[in-house]
PDB file of N, CA and C in Angstrom:
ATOM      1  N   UNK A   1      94.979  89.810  98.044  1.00  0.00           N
ATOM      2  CA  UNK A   1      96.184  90.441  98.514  1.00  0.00           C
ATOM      3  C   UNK A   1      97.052  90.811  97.319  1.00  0.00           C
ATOM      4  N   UNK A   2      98.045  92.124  97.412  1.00  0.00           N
ATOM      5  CA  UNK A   2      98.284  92.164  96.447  1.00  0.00           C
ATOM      6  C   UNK A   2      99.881  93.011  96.973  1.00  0.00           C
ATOM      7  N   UNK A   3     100.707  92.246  96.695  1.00  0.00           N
ATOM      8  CA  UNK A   3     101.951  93.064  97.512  1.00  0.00           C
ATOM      9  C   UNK A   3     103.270  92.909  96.108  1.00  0.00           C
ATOM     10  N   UNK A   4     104.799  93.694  96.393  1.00  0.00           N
ATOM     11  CA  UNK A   4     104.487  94.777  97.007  1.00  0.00           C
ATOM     12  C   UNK A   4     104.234  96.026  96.484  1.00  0.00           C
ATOM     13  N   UNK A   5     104.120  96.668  97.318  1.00  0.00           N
ATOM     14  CA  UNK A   5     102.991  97.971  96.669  1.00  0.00           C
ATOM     15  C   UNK A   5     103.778  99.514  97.517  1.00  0.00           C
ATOM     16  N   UNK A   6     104.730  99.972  96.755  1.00  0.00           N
ATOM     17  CA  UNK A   6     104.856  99.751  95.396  1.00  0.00           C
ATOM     18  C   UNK A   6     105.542  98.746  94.828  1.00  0.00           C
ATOM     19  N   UNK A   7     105.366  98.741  93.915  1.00  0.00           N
ATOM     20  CA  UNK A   7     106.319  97.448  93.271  1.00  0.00           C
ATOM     21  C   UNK A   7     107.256  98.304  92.030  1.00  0.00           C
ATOM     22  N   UNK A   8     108.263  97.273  91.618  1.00  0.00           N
ATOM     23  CA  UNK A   8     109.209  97.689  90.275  1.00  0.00           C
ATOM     24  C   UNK A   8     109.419  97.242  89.570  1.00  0.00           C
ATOM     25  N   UNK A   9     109.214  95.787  89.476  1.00  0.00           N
ATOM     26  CA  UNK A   9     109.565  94.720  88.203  1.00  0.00           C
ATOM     27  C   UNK A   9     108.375  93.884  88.124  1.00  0.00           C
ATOM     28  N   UNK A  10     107.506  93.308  89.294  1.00  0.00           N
ATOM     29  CA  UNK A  10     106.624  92.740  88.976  1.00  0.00           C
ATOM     30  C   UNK A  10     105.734  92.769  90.813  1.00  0.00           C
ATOM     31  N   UNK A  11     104.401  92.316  90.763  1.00  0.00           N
ATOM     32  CA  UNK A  11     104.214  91.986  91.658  1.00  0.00           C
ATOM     33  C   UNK A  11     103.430  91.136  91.973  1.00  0.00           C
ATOM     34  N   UNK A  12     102.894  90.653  93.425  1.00  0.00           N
ATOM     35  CA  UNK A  12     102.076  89.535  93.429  1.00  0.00           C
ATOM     36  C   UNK A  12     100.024  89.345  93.453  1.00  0.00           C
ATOM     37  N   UNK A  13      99.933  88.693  93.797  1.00  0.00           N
ATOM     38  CA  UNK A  13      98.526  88.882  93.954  1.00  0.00           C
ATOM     39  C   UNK A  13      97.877  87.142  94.630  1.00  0.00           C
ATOM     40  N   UNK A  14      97.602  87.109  95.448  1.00  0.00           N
ATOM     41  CA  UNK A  14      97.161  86.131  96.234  1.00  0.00           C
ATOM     42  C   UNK A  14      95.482  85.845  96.248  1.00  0.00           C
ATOM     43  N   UNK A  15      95.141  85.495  95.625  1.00  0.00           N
ATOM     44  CA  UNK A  15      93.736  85.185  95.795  1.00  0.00           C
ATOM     45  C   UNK A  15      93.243  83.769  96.423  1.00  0.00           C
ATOM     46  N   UNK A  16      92.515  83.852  97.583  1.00  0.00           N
ATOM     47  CA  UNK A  16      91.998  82.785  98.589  1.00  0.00           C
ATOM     48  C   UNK A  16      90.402  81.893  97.912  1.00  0.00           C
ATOM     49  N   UNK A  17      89.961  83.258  97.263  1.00  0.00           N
ATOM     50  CA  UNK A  17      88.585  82.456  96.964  1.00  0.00           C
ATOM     51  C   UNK A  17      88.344  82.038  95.649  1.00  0.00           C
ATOM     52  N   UNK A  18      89.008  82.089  94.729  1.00  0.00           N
ATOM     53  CA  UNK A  18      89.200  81.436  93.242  1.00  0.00           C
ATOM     54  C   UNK A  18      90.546  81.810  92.496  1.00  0.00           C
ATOM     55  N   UNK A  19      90.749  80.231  92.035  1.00  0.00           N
ATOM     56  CA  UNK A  19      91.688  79.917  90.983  1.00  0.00           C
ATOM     57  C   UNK A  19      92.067  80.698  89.630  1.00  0.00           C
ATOM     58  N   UNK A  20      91.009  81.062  89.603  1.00  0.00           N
ATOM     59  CA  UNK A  20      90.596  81.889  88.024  1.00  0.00           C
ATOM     60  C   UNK A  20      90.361  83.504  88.519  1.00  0.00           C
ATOM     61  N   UNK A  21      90.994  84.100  87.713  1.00  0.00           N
ATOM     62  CA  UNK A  21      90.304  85.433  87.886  1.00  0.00           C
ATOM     63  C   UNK A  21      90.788  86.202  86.164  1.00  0.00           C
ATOM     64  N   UNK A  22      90.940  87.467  85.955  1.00  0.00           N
ATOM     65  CA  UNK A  22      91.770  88.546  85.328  1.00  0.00           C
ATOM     66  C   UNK A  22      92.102  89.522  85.667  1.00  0.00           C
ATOM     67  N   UNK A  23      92.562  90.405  85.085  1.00  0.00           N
ATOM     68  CA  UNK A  23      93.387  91.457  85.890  1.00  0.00           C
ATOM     69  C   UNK A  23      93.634  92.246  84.423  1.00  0.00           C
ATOM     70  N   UNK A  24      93.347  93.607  84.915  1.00  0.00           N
ATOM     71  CA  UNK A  24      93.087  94.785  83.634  1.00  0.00           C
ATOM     72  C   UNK A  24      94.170  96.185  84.949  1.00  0.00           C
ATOM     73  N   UNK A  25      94.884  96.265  84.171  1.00  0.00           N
ATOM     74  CA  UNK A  25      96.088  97.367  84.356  1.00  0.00           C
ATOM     75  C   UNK A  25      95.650  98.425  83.912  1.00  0.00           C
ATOM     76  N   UNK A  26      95.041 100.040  84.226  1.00  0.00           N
ATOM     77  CA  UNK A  26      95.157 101.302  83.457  1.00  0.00           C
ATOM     78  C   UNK A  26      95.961 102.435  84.341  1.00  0.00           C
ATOM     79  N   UNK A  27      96.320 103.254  83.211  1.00  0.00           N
ATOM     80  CA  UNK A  27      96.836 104.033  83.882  1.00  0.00           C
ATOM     81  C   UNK A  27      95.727 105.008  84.137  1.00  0.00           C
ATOM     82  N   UNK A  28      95.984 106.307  85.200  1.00  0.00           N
ATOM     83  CA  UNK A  28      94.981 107.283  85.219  1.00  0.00           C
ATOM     84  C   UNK A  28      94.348 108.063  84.531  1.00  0.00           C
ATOM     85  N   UNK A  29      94.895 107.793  83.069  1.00  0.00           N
ATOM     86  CA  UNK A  29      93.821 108.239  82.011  1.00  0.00           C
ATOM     87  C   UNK A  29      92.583 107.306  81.577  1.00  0.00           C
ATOM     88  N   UNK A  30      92.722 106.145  81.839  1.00  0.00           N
ATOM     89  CA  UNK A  30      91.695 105.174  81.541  1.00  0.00           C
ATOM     90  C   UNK A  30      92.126 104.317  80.697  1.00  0.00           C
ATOM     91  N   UNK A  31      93.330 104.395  80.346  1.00  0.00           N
ATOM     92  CA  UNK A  31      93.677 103.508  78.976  1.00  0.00           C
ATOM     93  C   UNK A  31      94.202 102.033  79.631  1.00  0.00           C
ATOM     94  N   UNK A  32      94.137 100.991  78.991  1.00  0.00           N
ATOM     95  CA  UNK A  32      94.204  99.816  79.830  1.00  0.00           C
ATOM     96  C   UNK A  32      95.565  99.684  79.270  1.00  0.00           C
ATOM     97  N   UNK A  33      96.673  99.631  79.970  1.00  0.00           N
ATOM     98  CA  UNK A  33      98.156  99.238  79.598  1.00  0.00           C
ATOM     99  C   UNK A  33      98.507  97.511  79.799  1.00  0.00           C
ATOM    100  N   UNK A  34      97.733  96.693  80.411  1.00  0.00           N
ATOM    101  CA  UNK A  34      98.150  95.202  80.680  1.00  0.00           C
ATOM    102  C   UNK A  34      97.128  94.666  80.894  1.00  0.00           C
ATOM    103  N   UNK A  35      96.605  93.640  80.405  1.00  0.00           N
ATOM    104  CA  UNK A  35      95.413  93.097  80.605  1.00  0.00           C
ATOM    105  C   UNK A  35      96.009  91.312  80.524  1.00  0.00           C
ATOM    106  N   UNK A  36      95.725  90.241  81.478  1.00  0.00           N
ATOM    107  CA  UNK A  36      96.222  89.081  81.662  1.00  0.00           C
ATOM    108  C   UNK A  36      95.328  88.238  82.311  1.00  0.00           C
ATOM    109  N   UNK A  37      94.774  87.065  81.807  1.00  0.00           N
ATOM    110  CA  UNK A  37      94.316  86.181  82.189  1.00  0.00           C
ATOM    111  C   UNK A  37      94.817  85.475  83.544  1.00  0.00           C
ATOM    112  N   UNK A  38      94.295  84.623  84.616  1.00  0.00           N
ATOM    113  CA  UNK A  38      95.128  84.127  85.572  1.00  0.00           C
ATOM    114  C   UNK A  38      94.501  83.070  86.101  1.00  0.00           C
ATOM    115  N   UNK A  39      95.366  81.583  86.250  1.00  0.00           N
ATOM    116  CA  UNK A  39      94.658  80.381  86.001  1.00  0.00           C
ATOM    117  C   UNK A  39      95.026  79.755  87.145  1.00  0.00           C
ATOM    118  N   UNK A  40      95.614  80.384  88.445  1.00  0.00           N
ATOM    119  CA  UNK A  40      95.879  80.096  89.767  1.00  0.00           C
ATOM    120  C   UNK A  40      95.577  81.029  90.682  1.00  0.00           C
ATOM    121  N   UNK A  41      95.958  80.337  92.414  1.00  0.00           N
ATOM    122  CA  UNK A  41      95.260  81.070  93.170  1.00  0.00           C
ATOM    123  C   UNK A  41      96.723  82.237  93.501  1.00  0.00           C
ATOM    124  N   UNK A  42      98.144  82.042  93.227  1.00  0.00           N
ATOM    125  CA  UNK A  42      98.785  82.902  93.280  1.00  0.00           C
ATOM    126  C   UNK A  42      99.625  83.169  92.152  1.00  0.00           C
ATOM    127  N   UNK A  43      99.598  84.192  91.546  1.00  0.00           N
ATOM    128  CA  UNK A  43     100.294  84.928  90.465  1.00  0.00           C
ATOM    129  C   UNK A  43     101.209  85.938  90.819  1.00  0.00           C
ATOM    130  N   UNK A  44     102.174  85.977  90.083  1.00  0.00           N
ATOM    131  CA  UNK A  44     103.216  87.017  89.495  1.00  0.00           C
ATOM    132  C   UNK A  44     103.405  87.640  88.454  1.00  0.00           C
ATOM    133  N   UNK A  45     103.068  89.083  88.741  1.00  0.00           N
ATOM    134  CA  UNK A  45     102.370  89.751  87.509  1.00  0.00           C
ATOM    135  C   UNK A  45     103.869  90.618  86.900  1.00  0.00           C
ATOM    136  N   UNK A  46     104.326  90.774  85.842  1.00  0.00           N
ATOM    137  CA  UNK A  46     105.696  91.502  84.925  1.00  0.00           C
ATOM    138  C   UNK A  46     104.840  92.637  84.818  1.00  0.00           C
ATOM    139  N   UNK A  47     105.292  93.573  85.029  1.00  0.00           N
ATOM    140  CA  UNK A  47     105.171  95.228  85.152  1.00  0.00           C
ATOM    141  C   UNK A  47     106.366  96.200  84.827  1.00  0.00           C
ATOM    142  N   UNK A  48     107.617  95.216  84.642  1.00  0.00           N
ATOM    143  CA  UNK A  48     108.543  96.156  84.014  1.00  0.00           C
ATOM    144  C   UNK A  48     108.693  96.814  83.158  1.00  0.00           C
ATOM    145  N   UNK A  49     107.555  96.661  82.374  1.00  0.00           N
ATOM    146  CA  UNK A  49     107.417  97.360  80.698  1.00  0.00           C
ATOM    147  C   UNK A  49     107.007  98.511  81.148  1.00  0.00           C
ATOM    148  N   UNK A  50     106.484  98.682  82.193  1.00  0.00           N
ATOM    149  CA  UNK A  50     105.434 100.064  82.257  1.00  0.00           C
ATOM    150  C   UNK A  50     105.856 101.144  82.982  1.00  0.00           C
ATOM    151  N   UNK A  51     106.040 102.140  82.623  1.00  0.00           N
ATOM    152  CA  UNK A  51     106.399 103.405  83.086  1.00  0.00           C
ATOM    153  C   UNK A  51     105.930 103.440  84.203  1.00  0.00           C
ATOM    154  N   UNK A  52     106.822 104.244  85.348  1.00  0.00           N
ATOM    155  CA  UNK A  52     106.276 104.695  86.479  1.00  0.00           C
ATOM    156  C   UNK A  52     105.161 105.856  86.978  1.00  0.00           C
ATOM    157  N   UNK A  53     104.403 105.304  87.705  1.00  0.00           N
ATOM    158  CA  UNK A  53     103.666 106.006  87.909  1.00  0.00           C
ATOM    159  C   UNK A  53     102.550 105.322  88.857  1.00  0.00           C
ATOM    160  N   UNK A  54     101.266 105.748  89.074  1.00  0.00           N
ATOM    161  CA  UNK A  54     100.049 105.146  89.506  1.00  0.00           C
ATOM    162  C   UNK A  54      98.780 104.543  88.452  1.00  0.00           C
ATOM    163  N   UNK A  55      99.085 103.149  88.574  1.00  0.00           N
ATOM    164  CA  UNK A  55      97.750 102.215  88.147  1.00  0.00           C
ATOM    165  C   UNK A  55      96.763 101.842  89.030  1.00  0.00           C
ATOM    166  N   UNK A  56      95.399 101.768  88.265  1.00  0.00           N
ATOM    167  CA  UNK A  56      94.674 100.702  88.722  1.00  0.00           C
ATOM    168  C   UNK A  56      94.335  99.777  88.215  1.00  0.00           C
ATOM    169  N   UNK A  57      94.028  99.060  89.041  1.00  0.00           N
ATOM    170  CA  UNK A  57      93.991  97.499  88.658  1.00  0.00           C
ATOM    171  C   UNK A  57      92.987  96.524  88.779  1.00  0.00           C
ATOM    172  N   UNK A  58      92.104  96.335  87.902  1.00  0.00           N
ATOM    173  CA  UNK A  58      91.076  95.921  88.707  1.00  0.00           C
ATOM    174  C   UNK A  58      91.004  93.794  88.033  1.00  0.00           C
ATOM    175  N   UNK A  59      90.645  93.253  89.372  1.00  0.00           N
ATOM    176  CA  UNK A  59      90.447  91.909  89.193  1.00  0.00           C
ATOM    177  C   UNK A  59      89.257  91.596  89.223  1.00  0.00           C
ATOM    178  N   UNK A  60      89.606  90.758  88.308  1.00  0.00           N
ATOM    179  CA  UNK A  60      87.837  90.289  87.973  1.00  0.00           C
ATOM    180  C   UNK A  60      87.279  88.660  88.671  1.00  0.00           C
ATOM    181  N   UNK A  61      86.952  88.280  89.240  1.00  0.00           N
ATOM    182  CA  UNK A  61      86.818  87.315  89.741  1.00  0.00           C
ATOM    183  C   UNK A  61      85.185  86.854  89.560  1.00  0.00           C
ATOM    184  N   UNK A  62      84.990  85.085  90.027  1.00  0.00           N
ATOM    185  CA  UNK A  62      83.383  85.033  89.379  1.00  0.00           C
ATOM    186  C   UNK A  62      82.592  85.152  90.737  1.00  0.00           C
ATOM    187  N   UNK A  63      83.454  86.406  91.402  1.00  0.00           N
ATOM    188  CA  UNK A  63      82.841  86.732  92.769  1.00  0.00           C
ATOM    189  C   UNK A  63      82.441  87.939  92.974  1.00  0.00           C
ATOM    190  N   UNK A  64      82.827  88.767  91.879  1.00  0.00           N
ATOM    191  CA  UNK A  64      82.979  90.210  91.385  1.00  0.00           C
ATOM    192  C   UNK A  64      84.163  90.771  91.067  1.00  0.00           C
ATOM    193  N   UNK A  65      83.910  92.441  91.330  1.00  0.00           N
ATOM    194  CA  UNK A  65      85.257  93.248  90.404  1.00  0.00           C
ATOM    195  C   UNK A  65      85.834  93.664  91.911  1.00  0.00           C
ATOM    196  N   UNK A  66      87.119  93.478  91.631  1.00  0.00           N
ATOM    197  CA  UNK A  66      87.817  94.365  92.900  1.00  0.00           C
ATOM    198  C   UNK A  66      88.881  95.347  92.169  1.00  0.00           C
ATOM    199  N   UNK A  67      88.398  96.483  93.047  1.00  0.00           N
ATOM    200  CA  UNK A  67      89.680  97.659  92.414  1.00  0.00           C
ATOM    201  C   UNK A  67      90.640  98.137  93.048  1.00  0.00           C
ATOM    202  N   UNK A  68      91.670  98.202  92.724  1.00  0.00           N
ATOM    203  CA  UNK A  68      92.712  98.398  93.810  1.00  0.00           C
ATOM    204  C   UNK A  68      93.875  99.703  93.028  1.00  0.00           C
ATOM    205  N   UNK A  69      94.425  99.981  93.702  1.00  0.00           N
ATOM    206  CA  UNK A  69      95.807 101.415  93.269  1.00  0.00           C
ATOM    207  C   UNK A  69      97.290 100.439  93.441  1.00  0.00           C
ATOM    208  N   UNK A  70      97.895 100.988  92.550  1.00  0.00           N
ATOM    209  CA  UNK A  70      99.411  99.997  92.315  1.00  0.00           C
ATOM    210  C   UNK A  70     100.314 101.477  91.936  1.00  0.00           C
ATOM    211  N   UNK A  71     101.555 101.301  93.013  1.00  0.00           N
ATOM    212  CA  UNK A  71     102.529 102.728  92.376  1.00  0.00           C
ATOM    213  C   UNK A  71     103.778 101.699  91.867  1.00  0.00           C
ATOM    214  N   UNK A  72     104.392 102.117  90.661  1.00  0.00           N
ATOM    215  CA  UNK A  72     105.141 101.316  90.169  1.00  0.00           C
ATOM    216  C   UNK A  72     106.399 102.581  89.697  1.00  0.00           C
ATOM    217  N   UNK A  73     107.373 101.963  90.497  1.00  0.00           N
ATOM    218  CA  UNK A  73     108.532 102.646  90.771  1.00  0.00           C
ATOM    219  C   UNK A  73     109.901 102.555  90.157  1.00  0.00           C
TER     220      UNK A  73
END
């Protein structure tokens, strides 16, 4: 889960099936703008540095990759 969306200062991310994951931020050129390790099952991710616009985001888990769209406002 990953709310809210859009978000403006930061947002969350809820993961049910592992503690551990990462999380890689790009914008739509491909360039990775935030990349963060994550050592629980719920995090709060700082996104205020980053210009508005549309990211993706993909989490990495040792369950696979999930990709998701983030508009940051």
């Amino acid at each position: 889960k990953l709310y809210p969306n859009p978000a403006s200062h930061h947002f969350t991310i809820e993961s049910l099936n592992t503690p551990l994951f990462s999380i890689s931020i790009s914008d739509l050129m491909g360039r990775t703008v935030l990349k963060q390790s994550i050592h629980q099952q719920n995090a709060t991710v700082d996104v205020s540095g980053l210009s508005k616009g549309i990211y993706q985001i993909a989490i990495e888990t040792g369950q696979g990759l999930i990709v998701k769209k983030i508009a940051i406002e």
